[in-house]
Protein backbone atom coordinates (compact mmCIF):
# COMPACT_ATOMS: atom_id res chain seq x y z
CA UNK A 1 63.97 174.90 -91.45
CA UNK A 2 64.43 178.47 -90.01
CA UNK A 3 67.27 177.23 -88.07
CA UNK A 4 69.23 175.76 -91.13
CA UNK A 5 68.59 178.93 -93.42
CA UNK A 6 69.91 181.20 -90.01
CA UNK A 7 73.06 178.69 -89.99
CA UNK A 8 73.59 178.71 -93.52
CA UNK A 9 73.37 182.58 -93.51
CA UNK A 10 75.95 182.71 -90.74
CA UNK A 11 78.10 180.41 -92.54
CA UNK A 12 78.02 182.81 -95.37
CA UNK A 13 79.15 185.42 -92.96
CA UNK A 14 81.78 183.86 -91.97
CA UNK A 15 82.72 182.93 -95.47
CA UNK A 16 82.88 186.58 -96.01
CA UNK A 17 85.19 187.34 -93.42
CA UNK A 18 87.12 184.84 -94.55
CA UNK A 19 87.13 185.94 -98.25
CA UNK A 20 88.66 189.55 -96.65
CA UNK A 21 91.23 188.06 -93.69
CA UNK A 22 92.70 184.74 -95.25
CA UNK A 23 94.58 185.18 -98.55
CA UNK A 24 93.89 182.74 -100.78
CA UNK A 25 90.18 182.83 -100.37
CA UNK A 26 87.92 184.43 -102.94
CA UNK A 27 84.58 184.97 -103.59
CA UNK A 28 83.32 186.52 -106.76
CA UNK A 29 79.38 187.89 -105.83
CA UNK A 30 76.76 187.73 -103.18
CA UNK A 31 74.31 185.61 -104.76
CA UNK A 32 77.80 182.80 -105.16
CA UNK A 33 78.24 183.85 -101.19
CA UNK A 34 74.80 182.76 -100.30
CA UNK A 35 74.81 179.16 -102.05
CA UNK A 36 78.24 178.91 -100.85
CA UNK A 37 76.67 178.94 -97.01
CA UNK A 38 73.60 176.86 -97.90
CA UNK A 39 76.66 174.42 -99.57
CA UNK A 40 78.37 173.99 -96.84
CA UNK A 41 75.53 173.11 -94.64
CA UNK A 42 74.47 170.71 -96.95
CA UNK A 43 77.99 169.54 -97.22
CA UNK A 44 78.35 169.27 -93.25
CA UNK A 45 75.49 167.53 -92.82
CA UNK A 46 75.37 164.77 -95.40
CA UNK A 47 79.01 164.35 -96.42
CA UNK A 48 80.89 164.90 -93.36
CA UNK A 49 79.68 162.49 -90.94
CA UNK A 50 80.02 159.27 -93.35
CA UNK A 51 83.80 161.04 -93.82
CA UNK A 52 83.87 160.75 -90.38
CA UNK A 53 82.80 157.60 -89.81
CA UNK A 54 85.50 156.46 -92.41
CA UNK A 55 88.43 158.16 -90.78
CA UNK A 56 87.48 156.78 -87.39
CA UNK A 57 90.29 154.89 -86.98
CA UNK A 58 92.72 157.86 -87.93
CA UNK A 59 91.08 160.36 -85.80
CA UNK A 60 91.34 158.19 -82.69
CA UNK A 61 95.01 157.56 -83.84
CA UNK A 62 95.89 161.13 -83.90
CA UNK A 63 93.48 162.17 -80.76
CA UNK A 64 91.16 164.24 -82.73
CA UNK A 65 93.71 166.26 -84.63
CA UNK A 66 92.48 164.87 -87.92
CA UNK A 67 89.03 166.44 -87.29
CA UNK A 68 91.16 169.36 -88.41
CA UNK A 69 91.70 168.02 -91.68
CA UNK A 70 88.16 166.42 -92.60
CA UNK A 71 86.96 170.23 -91.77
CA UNK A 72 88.90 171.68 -94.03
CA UNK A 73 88.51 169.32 -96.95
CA UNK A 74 84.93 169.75 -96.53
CA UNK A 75 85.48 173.67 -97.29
CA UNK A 76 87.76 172.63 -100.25
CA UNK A 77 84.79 170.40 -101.51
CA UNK A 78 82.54 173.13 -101.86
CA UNK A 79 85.05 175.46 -103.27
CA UNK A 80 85.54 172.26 -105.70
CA UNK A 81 81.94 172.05 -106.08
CA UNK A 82 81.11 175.82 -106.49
CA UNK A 83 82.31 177.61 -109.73
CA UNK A 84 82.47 181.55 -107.61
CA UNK A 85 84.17 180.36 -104.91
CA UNK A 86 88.09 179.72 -105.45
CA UNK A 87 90.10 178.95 -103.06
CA UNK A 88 93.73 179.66 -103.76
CA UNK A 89 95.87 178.98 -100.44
CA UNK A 90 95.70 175.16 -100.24
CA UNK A 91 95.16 173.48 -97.03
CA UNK A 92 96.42 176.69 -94.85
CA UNK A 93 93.41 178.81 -96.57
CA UNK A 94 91.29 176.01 -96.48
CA UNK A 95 91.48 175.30 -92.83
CA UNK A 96 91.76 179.48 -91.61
CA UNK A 97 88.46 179.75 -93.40
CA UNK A 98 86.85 176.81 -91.93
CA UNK A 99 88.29 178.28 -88.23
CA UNK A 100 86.67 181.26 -89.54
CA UNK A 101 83.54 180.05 -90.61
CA UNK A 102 82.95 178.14 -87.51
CA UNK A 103 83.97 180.93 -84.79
CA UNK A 104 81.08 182.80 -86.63
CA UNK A 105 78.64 180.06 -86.10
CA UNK A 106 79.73 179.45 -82.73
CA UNK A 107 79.20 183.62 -81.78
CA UNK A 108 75.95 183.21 -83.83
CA UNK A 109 74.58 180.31 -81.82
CA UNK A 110 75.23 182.04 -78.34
CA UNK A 111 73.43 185.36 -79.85
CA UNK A 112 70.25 183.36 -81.56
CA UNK A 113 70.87 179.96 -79.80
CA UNK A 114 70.73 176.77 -81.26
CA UNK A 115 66.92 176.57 -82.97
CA UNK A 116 67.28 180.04 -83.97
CA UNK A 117 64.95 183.15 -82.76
CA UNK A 118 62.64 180.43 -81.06
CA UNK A 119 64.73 181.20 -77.85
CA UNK A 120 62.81 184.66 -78.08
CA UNK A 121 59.34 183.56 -78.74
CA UNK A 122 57.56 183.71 -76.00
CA UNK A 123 54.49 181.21 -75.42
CA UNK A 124 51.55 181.67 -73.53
CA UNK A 125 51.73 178.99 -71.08
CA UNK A 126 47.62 177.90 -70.43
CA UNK A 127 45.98 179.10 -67.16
């Protein structure tokens, strides 16, 4: 569970940067930030793999490139879903913030790794 709410608070990190670099992209408070990130983790982990199970054929078609797309409508789903979060720029924005969104989760995971601070607890081993 601590791993999720560290991912979903790096997602909302990244969703800020996004909301200041990509034009198009708007967020109205912090509190609409915050269930933005937990959104989009939801979001990525229930609605995006049966999405991607469904475009299977298409993604092997296009070698991958359409992984591009499905990322990017997922971040246009919760700005659909989500009355604070607007997202003005179309595809373009959508896709910048998603790039966006998951460079900060990628720099995140190499920082905290990929359970969260359990990289830094350290166990007694028994003697």
């Amino acid at each position: 569970m601590t791993g999720f709410l560290l991912r979903a608070l790096l997602a909302a990190c990244g969703l800020w940067l996004a909301s200041r670099w990509v034009h198009g992209v708007r967020i109205d408070g912090g509190a609409t930030l915050l269930i933005a990130g937990l959104l989009l983790g939801v979001v990525n982990a229930v609605v995006r793999p049966i999405a991607f199970i469904l475009t299977l054929p298409l993604t092997i078609v296009t070698l991958g490139l359409f992984l591009l797309v499905l990322n990017a409508a997922m971040v246009a789903l919760v700005a659909w879903i989500l009355p604070g979060f607007h997202l003005y720029g179309g595809f373009r924005a959508a896709l910048l913030t998603w790039i966006i969104v998951w460079l900060t989760g990628w720099l995140g995971s190499a920082l905290i790794g990929h359970r969260g601070f359990e990289r830094y607890d350290r166990r007694r081993s028994p003697l």
